[in-house]
PDB file of N, CA and C in Angstrom:
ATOM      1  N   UNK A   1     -51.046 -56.185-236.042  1.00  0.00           N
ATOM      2  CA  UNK A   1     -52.208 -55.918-235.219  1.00  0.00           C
ATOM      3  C   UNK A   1     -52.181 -54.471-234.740  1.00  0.00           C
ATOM      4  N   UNK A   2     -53.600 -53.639-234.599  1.00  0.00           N
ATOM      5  CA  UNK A   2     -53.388 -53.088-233.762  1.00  0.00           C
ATOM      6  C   UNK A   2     -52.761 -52.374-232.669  1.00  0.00           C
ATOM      7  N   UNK A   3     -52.213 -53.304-231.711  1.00  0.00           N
ATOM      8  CA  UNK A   3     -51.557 -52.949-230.185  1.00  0.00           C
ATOM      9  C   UNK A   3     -49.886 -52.900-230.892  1.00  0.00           C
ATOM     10  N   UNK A   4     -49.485 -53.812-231.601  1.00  0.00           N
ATOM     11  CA  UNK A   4     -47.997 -53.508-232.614  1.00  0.00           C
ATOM     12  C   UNK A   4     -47.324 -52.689-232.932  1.00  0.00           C
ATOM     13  N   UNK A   5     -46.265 -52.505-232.319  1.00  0.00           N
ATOM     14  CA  UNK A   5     -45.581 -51.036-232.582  1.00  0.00           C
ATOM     15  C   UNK A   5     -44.003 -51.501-232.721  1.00  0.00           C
ATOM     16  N   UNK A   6     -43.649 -51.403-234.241  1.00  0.00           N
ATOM     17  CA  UNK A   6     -42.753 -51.021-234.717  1.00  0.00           C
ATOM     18  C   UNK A   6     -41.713 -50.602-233.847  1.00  0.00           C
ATOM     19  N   UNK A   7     -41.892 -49.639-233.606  1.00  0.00           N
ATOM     20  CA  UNK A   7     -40.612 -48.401-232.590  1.00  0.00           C
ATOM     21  C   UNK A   7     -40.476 -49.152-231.250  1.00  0.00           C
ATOM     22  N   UNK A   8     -41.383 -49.785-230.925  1.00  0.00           N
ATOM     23  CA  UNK A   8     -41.287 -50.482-229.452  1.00  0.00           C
ATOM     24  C   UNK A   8     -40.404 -51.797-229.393  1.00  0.00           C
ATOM     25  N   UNK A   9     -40.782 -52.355-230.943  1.00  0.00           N
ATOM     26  CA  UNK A   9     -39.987 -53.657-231.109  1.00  0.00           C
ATOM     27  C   UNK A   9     -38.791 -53.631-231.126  1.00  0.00           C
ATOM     28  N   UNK A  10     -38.338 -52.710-232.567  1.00  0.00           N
ATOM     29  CA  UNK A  10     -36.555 -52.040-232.315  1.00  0.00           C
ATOM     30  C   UNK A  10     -35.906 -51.867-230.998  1.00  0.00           C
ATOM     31  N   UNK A  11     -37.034 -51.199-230.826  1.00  0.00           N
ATOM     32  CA  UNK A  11     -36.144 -50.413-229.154  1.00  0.00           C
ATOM     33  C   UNK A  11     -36.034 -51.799-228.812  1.00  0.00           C
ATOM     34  N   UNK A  12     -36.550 -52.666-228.379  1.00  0.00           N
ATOM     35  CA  UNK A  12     -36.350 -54.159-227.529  1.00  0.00           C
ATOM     36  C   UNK A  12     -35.148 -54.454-228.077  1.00  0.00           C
ATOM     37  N   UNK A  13     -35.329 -54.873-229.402  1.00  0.00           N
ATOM     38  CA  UNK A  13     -34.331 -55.765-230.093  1.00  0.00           C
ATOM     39  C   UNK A  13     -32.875 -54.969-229.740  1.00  0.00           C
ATOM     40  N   UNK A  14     -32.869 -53.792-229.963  1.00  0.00           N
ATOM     41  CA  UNK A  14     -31.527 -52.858-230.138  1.00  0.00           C
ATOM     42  C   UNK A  14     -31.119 -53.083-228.560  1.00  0.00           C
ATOM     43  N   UNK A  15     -31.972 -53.082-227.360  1.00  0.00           N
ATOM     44  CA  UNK A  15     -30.968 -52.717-226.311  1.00  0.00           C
ATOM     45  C   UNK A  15     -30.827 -54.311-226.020  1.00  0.00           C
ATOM     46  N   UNK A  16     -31.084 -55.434-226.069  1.00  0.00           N
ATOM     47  CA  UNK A  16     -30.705 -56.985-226.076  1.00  0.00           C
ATOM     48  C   UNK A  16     -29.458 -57.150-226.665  1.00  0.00           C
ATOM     49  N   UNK A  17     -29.348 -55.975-227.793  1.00  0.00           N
ATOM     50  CA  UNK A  17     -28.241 -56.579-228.775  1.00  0.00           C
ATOM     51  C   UNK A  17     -27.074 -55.616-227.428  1.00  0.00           C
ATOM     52  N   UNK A  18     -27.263 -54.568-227.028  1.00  0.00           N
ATOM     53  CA  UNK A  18     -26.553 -53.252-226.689  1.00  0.00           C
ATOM     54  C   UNK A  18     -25.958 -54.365-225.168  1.00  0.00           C
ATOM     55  N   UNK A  19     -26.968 -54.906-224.609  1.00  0.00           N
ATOM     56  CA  UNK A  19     -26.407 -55.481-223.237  1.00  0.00           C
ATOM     57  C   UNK A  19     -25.258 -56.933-223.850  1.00  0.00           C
ATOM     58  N   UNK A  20     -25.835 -57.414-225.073  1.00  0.00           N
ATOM     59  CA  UNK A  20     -25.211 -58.572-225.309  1.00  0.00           C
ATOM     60  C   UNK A  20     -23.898 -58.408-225.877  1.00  0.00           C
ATOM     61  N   UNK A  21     -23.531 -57.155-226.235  1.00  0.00           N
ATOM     62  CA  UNK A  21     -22.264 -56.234-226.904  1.00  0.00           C
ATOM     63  C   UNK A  21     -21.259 -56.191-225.718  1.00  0.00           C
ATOM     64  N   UNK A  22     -21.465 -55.858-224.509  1.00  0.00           N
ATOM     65  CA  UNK A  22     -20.689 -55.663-223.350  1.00  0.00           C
ATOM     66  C   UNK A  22     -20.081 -56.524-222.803  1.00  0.00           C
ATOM     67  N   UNK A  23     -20.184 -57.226-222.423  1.00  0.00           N
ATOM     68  CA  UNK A  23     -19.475 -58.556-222.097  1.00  0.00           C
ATOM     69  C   UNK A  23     -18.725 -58.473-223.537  1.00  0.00           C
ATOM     70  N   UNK A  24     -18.957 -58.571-224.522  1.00  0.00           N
ATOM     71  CA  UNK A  24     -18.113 -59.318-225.190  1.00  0.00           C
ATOM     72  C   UNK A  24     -16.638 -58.087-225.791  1.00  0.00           C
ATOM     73  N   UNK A  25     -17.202 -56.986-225.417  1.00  0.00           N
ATOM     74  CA  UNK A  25     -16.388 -55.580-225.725  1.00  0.00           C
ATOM     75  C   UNK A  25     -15.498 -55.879-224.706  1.00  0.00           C
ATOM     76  N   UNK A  26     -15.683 -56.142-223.116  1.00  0.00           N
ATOM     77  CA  UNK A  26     -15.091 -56.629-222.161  1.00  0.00           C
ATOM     78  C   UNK A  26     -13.993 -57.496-222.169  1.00  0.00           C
ATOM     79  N   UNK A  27     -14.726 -58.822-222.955  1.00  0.00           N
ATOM     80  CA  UNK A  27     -13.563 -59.877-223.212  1.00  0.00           C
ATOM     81  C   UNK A  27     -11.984 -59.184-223.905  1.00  0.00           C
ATOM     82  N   UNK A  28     -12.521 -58.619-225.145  1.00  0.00           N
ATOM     83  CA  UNK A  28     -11.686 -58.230-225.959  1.00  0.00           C
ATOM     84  C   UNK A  28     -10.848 -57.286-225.654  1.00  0.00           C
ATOM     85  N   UNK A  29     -11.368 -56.233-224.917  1.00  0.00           N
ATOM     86  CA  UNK A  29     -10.741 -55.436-224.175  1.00  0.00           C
ATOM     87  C   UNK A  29      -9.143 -56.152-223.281  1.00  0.00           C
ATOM     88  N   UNK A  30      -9.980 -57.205-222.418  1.00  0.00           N
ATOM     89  CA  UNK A  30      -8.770 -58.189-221.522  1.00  0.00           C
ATOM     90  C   UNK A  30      -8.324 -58.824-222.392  1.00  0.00           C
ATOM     91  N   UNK A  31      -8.715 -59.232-223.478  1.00  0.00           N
ATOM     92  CA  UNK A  31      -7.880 -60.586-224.813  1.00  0.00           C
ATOM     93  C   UNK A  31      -6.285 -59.188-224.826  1.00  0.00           C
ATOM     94  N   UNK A  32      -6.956 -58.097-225.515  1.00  0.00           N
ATOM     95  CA  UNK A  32      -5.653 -57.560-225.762  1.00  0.00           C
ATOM     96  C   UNK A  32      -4.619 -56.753-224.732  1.00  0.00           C
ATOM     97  N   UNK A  33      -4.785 -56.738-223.631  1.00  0.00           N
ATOM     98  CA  UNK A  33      -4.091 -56.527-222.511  1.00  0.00           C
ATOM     99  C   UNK A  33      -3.303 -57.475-222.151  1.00  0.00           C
ATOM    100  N   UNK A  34      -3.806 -58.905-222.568  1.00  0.00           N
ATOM    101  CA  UNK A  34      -3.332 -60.161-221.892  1.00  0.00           C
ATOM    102  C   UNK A  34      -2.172 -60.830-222.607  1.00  0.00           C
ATOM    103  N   UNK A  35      -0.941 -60.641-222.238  1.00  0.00           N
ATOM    104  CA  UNK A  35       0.037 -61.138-223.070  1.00  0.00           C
ATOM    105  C   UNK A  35       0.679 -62.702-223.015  1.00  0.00           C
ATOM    106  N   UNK A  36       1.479 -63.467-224.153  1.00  0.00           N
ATOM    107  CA  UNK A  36       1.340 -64.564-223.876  1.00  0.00           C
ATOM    108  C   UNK A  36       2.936 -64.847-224.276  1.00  0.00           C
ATOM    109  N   UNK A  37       3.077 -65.719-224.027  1.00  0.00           N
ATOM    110  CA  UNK A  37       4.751 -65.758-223.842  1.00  0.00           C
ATOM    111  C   UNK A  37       4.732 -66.770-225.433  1.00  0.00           C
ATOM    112  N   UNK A  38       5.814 -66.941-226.183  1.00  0.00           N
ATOM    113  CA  UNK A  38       5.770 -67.967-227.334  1.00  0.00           C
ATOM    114  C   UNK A  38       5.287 -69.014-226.997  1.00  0.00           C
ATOM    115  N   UNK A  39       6.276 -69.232-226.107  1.00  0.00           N
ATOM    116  CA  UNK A  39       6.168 -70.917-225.117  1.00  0.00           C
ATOM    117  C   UNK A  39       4.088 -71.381-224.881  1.00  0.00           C
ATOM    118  N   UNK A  40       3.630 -70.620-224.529  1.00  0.00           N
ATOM    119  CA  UNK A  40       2.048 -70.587-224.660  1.00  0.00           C
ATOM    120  C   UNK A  40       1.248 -70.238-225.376  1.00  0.00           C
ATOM    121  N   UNK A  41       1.527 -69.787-226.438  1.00  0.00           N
ATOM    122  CA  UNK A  41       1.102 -69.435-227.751  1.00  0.00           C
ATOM    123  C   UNK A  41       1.009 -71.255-228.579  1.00  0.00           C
ATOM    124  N   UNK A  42       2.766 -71.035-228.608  1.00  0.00           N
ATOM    125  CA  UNK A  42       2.584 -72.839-229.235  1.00  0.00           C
ATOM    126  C   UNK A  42       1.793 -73.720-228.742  1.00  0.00           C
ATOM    127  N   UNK A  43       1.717 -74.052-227.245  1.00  0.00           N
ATOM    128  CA  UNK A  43       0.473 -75.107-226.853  1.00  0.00           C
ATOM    129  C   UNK A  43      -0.215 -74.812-226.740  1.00  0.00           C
ATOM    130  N   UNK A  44      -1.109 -73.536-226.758  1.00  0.00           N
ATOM    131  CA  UNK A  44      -2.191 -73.232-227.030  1.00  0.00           C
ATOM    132  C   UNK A  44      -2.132 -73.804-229.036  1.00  0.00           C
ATOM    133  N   UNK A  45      -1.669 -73.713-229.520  1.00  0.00           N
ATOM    134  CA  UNK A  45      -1.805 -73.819-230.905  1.00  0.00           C
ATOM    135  C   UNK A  45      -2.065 -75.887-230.930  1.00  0.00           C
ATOM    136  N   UNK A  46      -1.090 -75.879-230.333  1.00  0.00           N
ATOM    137  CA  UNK A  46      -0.685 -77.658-230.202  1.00  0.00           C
ATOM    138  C   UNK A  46      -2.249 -78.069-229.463  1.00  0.00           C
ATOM    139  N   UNK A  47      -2.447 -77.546-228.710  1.00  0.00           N
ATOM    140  CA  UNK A  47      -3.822 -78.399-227.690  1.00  0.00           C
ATOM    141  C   UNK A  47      -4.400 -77.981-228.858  1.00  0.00           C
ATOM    142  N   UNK A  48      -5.098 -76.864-229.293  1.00  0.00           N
ATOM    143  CA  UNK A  48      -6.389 -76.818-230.281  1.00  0.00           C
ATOM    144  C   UNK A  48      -6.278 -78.117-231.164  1.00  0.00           C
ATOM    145  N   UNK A  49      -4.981 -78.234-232.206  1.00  0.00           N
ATOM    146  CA  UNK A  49      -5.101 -79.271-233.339  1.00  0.00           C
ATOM    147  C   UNK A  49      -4.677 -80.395-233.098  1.00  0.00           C
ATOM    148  N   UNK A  50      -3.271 -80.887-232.441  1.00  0.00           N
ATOM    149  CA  UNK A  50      -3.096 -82.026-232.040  1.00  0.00           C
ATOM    150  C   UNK A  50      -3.864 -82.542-231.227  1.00  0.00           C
ATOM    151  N   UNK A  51      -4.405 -82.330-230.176  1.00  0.00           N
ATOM    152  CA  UNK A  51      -4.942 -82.494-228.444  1.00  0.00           C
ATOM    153  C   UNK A  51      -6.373 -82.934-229.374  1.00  0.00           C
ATOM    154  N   UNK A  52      -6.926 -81.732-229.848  1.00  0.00           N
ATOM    155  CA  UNK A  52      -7.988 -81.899-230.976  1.00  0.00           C
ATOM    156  C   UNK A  52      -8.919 -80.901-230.004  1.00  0.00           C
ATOM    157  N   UNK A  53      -8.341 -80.152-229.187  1.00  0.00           N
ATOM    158  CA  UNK A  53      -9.457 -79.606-228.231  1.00  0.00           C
ATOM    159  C   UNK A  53     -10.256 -78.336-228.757  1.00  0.00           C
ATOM    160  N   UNK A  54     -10.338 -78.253-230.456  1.00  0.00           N
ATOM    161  CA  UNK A  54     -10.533 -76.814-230.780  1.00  0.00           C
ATOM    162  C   UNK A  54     -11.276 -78.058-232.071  1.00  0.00           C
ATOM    163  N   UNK A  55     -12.706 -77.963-232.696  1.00  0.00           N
ATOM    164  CA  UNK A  55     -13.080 -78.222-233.503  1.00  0.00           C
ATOM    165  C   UNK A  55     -12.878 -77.919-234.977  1.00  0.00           C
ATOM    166  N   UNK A  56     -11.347 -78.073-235.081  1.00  0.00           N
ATOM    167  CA  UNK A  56     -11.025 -77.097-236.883  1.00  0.00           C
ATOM    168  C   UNK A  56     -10.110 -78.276-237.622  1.00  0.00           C
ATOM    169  N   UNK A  57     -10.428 -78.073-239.001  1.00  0.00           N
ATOM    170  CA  UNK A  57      -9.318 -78.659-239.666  1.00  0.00           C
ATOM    171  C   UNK A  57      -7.798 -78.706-239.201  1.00  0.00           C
ATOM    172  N   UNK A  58      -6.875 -79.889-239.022  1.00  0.00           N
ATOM    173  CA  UNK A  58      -6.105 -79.481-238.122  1.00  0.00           C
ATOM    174  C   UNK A  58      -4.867 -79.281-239.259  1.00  0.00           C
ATOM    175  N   UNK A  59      -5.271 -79.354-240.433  1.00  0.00           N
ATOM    176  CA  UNK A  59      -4.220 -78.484-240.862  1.00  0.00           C
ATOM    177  C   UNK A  59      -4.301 -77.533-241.563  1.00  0.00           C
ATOM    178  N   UNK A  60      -4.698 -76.735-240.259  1.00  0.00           N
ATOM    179  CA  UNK A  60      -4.559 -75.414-240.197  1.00  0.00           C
ATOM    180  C   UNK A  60      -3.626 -74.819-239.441  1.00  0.00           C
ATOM    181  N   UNK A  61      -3.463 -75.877-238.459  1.00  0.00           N
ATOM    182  CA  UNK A  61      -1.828 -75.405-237.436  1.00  0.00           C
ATOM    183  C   UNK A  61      -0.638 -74.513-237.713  1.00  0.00           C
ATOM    184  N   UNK A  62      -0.695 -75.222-239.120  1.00  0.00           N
ATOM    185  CA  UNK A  62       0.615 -74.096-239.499  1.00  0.00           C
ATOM    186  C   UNK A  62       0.274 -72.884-239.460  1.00  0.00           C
ATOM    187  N   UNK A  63      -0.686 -72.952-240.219  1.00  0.00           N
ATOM    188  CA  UNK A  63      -1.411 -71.424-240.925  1.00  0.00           C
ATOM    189  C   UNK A  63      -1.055 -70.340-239.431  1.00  0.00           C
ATOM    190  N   UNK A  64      -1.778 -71.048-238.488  1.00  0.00           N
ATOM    191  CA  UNK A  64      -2.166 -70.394-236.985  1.00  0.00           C
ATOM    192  C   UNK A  64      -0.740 -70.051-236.807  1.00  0.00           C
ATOM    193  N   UNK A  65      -0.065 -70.671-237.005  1.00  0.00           N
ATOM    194  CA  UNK A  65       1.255 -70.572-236.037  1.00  0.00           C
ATOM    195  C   UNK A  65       2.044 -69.455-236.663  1.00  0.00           C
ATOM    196  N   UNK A  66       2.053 -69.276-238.534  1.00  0.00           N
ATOM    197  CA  UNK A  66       2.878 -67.949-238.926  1.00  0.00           C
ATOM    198  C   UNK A  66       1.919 -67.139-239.145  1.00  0.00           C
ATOM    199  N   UNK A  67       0.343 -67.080-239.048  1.00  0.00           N
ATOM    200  CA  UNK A  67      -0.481 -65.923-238.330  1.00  0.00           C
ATOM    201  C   UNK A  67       0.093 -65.140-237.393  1.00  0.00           C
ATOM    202  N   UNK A  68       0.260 -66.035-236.580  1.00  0.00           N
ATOM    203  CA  UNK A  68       0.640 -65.408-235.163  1.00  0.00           C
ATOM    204  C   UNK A  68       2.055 -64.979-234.797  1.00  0.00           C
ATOM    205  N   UNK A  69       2.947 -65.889-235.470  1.00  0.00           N
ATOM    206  CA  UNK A  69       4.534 -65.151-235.385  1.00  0.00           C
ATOM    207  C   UNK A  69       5.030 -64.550-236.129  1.00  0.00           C
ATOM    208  N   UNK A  70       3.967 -64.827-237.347  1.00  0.00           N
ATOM    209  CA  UNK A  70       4.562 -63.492-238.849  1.00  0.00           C
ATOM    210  C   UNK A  70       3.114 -63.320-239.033  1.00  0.00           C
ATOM    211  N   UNK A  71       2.739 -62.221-237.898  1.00  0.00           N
ATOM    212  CA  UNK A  71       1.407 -61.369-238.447  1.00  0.00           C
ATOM    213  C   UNK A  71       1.321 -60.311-240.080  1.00  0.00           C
ATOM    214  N   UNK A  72       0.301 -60.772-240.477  1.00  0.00           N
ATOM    215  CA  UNK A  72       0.283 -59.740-241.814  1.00  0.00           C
ATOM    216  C   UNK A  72      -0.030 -58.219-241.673  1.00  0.00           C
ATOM    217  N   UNK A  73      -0.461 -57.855-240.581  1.00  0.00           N
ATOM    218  CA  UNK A  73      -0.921 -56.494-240.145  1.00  0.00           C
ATOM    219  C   UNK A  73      -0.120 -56.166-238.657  1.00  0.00           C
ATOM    220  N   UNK A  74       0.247 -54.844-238.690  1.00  0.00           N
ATOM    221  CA  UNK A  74       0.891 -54.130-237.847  1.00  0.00           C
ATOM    222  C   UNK A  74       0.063 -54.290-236.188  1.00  0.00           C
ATOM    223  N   UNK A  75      -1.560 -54.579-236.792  1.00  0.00           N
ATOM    224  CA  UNK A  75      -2.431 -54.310-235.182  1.00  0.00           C
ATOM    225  C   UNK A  75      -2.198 -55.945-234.432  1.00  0.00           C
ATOM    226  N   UNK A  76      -1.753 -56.676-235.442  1.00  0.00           N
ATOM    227  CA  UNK A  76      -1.472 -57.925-234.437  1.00  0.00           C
ATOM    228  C   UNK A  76      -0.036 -58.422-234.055  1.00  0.00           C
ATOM    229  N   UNK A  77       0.787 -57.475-234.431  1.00  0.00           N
ATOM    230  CA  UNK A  77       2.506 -58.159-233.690  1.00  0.00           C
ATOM    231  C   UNK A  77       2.416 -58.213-232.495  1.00  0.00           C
ATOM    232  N   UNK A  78       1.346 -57.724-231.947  1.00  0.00           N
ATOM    233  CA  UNK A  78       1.487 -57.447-230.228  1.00  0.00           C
ATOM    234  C   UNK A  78       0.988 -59.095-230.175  1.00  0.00           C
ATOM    235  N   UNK A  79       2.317 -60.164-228.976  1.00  0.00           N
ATOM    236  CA  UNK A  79       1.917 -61.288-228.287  1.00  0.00           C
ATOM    237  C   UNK A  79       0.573 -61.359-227.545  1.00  0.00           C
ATOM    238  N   UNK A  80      -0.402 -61.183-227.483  1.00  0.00           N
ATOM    239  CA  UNK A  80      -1.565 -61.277-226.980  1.00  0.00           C
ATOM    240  C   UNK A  80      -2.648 -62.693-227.038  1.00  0.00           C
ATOM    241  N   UNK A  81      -3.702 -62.487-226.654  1.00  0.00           N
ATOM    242  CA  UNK A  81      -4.822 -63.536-226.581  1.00  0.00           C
ATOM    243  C   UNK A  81      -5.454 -63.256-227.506  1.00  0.00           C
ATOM    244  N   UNK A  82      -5.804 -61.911-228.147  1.00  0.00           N
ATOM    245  CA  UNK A  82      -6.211 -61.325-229.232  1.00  0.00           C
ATOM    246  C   UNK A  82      -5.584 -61.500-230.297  1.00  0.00           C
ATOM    247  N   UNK A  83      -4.515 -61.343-230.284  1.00  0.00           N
ATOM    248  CA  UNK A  83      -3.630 -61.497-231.410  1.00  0.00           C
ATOM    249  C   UNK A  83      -3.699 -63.615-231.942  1.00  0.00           C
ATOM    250  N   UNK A  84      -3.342 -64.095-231.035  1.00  0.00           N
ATOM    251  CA  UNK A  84      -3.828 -65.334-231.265  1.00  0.00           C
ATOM    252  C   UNK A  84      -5.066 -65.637-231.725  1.00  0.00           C
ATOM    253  N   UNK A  85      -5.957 -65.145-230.921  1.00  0.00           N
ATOM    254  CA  UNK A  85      -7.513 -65.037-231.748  1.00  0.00           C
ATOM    255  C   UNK A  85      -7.637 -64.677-233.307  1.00  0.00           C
ATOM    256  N   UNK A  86      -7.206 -63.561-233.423  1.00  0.00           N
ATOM    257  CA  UNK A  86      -6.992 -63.339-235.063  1.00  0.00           C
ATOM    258  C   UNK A  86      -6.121 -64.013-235.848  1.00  0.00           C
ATOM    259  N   UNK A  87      -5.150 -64.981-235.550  1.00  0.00           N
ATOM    260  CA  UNK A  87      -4.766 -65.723-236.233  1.00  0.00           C
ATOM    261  C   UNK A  87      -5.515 -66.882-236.417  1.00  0.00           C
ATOM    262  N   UNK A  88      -6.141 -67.420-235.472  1.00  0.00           N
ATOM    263  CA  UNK A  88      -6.863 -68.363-236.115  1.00  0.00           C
ATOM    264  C   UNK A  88      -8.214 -68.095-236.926  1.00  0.00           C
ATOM    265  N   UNK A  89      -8.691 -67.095-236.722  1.00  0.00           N
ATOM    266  CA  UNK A  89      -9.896 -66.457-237.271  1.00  0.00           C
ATOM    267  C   UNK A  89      -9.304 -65.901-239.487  1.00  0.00           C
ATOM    268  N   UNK A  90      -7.806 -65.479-238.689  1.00  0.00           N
ATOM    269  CA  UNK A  90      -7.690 -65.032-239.871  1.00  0.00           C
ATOM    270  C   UNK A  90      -7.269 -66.738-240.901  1.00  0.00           C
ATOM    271  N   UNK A  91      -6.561 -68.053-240.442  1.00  0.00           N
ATOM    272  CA  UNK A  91      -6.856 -68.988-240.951  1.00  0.00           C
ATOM    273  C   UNK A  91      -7.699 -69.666-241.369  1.00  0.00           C
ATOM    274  N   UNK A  92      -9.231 -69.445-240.481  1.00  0.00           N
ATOM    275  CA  UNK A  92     -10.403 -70.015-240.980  1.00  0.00           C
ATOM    276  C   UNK A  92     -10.866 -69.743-242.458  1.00  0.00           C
ATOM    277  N   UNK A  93     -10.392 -68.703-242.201  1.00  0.00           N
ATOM    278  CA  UNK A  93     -10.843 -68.019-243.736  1.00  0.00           C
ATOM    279  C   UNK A  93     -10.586 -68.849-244.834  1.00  0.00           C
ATOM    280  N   UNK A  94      -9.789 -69.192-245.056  1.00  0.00           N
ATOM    281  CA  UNK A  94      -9.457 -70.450-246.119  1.00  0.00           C
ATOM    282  C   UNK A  94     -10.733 -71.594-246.332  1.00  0.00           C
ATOM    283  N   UNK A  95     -11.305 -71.713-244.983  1.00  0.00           N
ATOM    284  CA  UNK A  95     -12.501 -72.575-245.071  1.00  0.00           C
ATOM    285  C   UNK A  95     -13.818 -72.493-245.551  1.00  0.00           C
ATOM    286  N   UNK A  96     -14.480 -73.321-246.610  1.00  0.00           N
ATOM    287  CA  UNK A  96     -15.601 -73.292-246.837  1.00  0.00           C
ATOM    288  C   UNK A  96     -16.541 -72.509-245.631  1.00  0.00           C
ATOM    289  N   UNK A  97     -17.150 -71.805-246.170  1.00  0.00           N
ATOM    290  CA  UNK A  97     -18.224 -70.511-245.295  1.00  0.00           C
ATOM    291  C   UNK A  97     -19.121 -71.967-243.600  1.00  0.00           C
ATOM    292  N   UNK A  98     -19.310 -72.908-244.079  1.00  0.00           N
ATOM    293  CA  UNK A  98     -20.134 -73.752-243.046  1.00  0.00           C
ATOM    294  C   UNK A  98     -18.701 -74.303-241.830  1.00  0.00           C
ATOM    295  N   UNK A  99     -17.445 -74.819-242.596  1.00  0.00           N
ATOM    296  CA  UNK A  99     -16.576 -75.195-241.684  1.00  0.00           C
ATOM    297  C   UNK A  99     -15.858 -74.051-240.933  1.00  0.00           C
ATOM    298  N   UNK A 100     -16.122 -72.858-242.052  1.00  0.00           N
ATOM    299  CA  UNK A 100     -15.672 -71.334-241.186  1.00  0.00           C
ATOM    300  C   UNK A 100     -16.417 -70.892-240.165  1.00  0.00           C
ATOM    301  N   UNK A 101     -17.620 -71.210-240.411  1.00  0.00           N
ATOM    302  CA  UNK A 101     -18.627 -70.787-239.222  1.00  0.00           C
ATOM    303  C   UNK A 101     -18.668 -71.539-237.604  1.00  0.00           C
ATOM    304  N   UNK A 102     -18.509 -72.740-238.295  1.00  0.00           N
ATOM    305  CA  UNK A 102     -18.617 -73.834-237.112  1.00  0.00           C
ATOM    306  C   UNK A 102     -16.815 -73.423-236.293  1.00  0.00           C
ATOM    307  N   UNK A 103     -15.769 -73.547-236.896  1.00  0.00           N
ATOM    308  CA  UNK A 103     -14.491 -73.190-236.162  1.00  0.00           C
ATOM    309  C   UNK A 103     -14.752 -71.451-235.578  1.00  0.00           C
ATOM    310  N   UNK A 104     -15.293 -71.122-236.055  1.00  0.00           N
ATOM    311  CA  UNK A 104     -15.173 -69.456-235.407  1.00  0.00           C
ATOM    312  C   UNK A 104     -15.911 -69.737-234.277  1.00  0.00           C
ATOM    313  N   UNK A 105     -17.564 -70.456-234.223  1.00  0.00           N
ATOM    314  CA  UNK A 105     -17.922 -70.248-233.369  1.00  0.00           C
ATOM    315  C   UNK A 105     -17.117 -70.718-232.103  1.00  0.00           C
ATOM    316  N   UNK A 106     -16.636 -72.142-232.395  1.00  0.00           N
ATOM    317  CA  UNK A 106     -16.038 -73.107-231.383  1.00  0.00           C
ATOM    318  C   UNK A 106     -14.526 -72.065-230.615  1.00  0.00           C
ATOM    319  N   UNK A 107     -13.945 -71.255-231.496  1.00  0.00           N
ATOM    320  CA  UNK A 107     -12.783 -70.688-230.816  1.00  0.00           C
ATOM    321  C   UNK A 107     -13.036 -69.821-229.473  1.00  0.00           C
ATOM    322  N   UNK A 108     -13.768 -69.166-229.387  1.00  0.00           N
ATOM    323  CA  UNK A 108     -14.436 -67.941-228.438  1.00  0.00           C
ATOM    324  C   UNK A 108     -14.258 -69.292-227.107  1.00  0.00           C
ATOM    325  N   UNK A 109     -14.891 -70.413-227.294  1.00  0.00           N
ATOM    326  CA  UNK A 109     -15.191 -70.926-225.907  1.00  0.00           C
ATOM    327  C   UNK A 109     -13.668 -71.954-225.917  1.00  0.00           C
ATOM    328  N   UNK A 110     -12.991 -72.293-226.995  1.00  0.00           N
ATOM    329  CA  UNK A 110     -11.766 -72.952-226.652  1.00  0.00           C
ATOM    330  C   UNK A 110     -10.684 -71.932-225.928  1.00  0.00           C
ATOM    331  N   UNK A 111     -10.593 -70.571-226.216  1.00  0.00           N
ATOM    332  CA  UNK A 111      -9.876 -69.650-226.039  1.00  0.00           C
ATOM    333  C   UNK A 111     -10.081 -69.474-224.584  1.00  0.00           C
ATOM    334  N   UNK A 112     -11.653 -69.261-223.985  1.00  0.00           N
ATOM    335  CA  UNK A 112     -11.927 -68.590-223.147  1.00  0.00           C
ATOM    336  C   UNK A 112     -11.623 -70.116-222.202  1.00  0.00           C
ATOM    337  N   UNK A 113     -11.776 -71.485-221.845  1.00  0.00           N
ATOM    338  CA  UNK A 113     -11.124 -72.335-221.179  1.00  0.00           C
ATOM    339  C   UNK A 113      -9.844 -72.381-221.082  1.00  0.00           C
ATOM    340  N   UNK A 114      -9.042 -72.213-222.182  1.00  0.00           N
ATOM    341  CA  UNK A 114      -7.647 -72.234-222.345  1.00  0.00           C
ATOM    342  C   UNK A 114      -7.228 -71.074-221.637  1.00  0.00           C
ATOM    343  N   UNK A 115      -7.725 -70.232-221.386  1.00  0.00           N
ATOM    344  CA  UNK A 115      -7.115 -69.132-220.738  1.00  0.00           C
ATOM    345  C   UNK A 115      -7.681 -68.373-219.357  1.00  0.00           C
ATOM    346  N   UNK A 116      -8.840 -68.602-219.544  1.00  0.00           N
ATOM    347  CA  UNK A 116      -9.732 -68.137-218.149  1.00  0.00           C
ATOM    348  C   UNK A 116      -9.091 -68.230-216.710  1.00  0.00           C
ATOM    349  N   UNK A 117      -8.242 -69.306-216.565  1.00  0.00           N
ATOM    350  CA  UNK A 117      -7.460 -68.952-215.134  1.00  0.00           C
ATOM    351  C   UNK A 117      -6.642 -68.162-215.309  1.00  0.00           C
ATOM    352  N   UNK A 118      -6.164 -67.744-216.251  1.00  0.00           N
ATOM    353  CA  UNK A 118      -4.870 -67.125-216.573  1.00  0.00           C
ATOM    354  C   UNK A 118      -4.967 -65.667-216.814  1.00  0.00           C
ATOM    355  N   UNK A 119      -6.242 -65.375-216.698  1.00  0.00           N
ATOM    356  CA  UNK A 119      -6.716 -64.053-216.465  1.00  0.00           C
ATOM    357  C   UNK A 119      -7.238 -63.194-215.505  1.00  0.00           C
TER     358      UNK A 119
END
C-alpha cells in the first residue's frame, strides 16, 4: 500500500530483535562466570535424564557427561553453566533436526530453574 514503508518495517523488526538479544547476551554472560563444582554438574546431568526433568532422549546422558568432562574444544574446559550448556547442545546434535529442536529449546528453561537460585 501506499502508507508502507519498507525502511520503517526493518527498523521495527531489527530493534525487537536488538532488545530481545540482551537479556539473553546477559544470561550467557552469567552462564560463563558461574562455576559448578563436578558434584553439580552430575545431578544436574542425572535430574535432566533420569529425574526426566529435561525433555531429551535420555540416552544421551553419557554423551552430556564426557561433553562436559572431556570437552572437545579448549573454550569449554572451563566448569561452568555454559560449559554444561554446550555439552548438551553439543549432544543434541546427534538428533534428528525436530528432536534437536524440541531438546534445545527445552534446555534454556531446564538450565535456567536448575540454577536460578544459585545465581
Amino acid at each position: 500500500s501506499k502508507s508502507f514503508s519498507l525502511i520503517d518495517c526493518i527498523s521495527v523488526g531489527v530493534d525487537r530483535m536488538q532488545r530481545n538479544f540482551e537479556p539473553m547476551r546477559k544470561q550467557v554472560e552469567t552462564w560463563q562466570r558461574s562455576e559448578l563444582t563436578d558434584v553439580t554438574a552430575k545431578v544436574a546431568i542425572y535430574e535432566a535424564f533420569v529425574e526426566g526433568k529435561l525433555e531429551a532422549p535420555k540416552h544421551l546422558a553419557r554423551t552430556v557427561h564426557d561433553l562436559y568432562f572431556e570437552p572437545k574444544y579448549q573454550e569449554f574446559k572451563s566448569r561452568t553453566i555454559w560449559s554444561l550448556s554446550n555439552a548438551f547442545t553439543s549432544a543434541f546434535k546427534e538428533l534428528d533436526p525436530t528432536p534437536q529442536f524440541k531438546a534445545t529449546a527445552k534446555l534454556g528453561e531446564f538450565l535456567e530453574a536448575r540454577f536460578s537460585q544459585s545465581l
